[in-house]
Protein backbone atom coordinates (compact mmCIF):
# COMPACT_ATOMS: atom_id res chain seq x y z
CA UNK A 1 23.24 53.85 -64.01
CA UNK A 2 26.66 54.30 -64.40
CA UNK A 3 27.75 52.72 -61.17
CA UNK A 4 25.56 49.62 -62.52
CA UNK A 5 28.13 49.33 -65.70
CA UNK A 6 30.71 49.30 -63.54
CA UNK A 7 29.78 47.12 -61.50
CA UNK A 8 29.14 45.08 -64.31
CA UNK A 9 32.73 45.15 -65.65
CA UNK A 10 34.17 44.75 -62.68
CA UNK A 11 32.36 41.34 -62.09
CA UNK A 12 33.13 40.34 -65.62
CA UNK A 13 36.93 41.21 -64.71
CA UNK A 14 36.46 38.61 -61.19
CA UNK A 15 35.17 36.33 -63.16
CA UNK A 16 38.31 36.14 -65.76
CA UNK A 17 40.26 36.35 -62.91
CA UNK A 18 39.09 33.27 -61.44
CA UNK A 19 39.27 31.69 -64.70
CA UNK A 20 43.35 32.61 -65.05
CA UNK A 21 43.36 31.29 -61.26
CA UNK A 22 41.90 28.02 -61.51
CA UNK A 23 44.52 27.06 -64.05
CA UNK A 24 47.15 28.15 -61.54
CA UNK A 25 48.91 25.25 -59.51
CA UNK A 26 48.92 27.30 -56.55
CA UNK A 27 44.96 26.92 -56.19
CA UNK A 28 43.74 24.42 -53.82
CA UNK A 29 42.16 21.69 -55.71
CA UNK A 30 38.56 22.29 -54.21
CA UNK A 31 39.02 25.99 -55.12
CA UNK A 32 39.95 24.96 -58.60
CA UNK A 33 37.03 22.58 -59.12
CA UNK A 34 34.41 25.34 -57.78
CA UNK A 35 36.31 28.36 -59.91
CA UNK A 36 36.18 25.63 -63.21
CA UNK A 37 32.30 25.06 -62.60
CA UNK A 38 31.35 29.11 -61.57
CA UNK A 39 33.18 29.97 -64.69
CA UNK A 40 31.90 27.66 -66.62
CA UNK A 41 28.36 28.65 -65.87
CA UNK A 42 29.32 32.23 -65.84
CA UNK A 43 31.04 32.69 -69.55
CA UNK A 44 28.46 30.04 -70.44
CA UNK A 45 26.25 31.39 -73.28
CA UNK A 46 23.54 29.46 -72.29
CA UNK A 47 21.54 30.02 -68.74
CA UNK A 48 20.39 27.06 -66.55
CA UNK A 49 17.11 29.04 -66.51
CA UNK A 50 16.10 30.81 -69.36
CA UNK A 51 16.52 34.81 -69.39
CA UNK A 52 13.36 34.70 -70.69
CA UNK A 53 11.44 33.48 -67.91
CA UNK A 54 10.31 36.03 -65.95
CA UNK A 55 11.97 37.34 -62.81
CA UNK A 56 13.00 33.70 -62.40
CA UNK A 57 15.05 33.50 -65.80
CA UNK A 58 17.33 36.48 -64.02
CA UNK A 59 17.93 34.80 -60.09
CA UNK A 60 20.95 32.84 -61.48
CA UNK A 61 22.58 35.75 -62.91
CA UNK A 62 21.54 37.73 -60.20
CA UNK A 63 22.45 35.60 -57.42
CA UNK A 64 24.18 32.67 -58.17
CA UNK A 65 27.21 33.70 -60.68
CA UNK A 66 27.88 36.59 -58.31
CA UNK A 67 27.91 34.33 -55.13
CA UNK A 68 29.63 31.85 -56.62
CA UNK A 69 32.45 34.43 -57.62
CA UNK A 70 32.24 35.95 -53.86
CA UNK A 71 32.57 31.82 -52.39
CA UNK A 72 36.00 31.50 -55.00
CA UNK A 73 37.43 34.53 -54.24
CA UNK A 74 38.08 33.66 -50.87
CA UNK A 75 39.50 30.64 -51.52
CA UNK A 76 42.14 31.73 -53.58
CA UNK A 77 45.42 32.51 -51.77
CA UNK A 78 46.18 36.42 -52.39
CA UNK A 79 49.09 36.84 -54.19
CA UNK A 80 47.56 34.19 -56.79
CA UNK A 81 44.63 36.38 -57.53
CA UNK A 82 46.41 39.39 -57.57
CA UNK A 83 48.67 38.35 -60.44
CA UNK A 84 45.30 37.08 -62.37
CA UNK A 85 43.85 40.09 -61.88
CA UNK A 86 46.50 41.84 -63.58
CA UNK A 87 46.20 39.52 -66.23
CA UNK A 88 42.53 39.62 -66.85
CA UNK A 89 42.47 43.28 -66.80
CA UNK A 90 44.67 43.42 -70.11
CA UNK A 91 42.89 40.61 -71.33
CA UNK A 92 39.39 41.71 -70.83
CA UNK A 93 39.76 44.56 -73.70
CA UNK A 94 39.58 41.51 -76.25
CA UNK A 95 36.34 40.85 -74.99
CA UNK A 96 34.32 38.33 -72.62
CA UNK A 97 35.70 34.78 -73.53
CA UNK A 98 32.85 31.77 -74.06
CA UNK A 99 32.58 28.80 -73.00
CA UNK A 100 30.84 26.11 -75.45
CA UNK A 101 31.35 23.37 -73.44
CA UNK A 102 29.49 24.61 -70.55
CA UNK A 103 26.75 25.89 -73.08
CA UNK A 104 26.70 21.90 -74.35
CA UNK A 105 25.99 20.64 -71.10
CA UNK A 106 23.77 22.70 -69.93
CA UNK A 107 21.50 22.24 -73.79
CA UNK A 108 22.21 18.26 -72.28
CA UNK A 109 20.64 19.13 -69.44
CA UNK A 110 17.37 20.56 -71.03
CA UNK A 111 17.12 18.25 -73.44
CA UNK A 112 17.34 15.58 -70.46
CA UNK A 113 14.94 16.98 -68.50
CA UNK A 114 12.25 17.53 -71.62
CA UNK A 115 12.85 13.59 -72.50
CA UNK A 116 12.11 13.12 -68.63
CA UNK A 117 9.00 15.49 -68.93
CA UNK A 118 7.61 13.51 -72.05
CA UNK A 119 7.74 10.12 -70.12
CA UNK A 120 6.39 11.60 -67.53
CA UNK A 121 3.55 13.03 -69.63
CA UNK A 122 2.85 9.41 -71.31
CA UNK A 123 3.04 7.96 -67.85
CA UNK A 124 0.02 10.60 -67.12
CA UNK A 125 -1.72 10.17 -69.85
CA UNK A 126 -2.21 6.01 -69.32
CA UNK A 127 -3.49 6.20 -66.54
């Protein structure tokens, strides 16, 4: 269990890593746009799919925040990510940082898809 936690924190510590290196110059532009929308999603406090959905709710924590932190990491030139990492290892003992923009869109993006699922519903239902 205890390698689990660690785990854990160490992911949490990539992921403010990537954050302190897409604000860095030195990124490529396509790594910064990928690290801005993996963070994003990551720090978000809202999930694309639900936690409470089961087994389902947990594949994008799971699978996608960790692969998306595995596909920025190698696009990040080194020495860049080594100085982040330095950073976001001080930083991380203030806590995991959120992100309530990515949390708005992705509320936008249910409450799209429910409008969508209502017309589609009253398209159903006059027939």
């Amino acid at each position: 269990m205890q390698t689990w936690k660690q785990k854990a924190r160490q992911l949490k510590k990539e992921t403010y890593a990537i954050y302190l290196a897409c604000k860095d110059p030195r990124v490529p532009w396509y790594a910064r746009f990928l690290a801005a929308g993996v963070v994003a999603y990551a720090f978000s406090p809202i999930d694309l799919i639900p936690d409470f959905i089961p087994v389902i709710g947990y594949l994008d924590d799971l699978i996608l925040v960790p692969l998306g932190i595995w596909l920025v990491l190698k696009m990040i030139p080194p020495a860049v990510l080594a100085e982040c990492r330095e950073k976001a290892q001080e930083a991380m003992g203030e806590g995991k940082p959120t992100n309530w923009i990515a949390a708005g869109a992705i509320v936008l993006i249910w409450f799209l898809l429910g409008i969508l699922a209502l017309v589609w519903i009253g398209q159903i239902l006059k027939r």
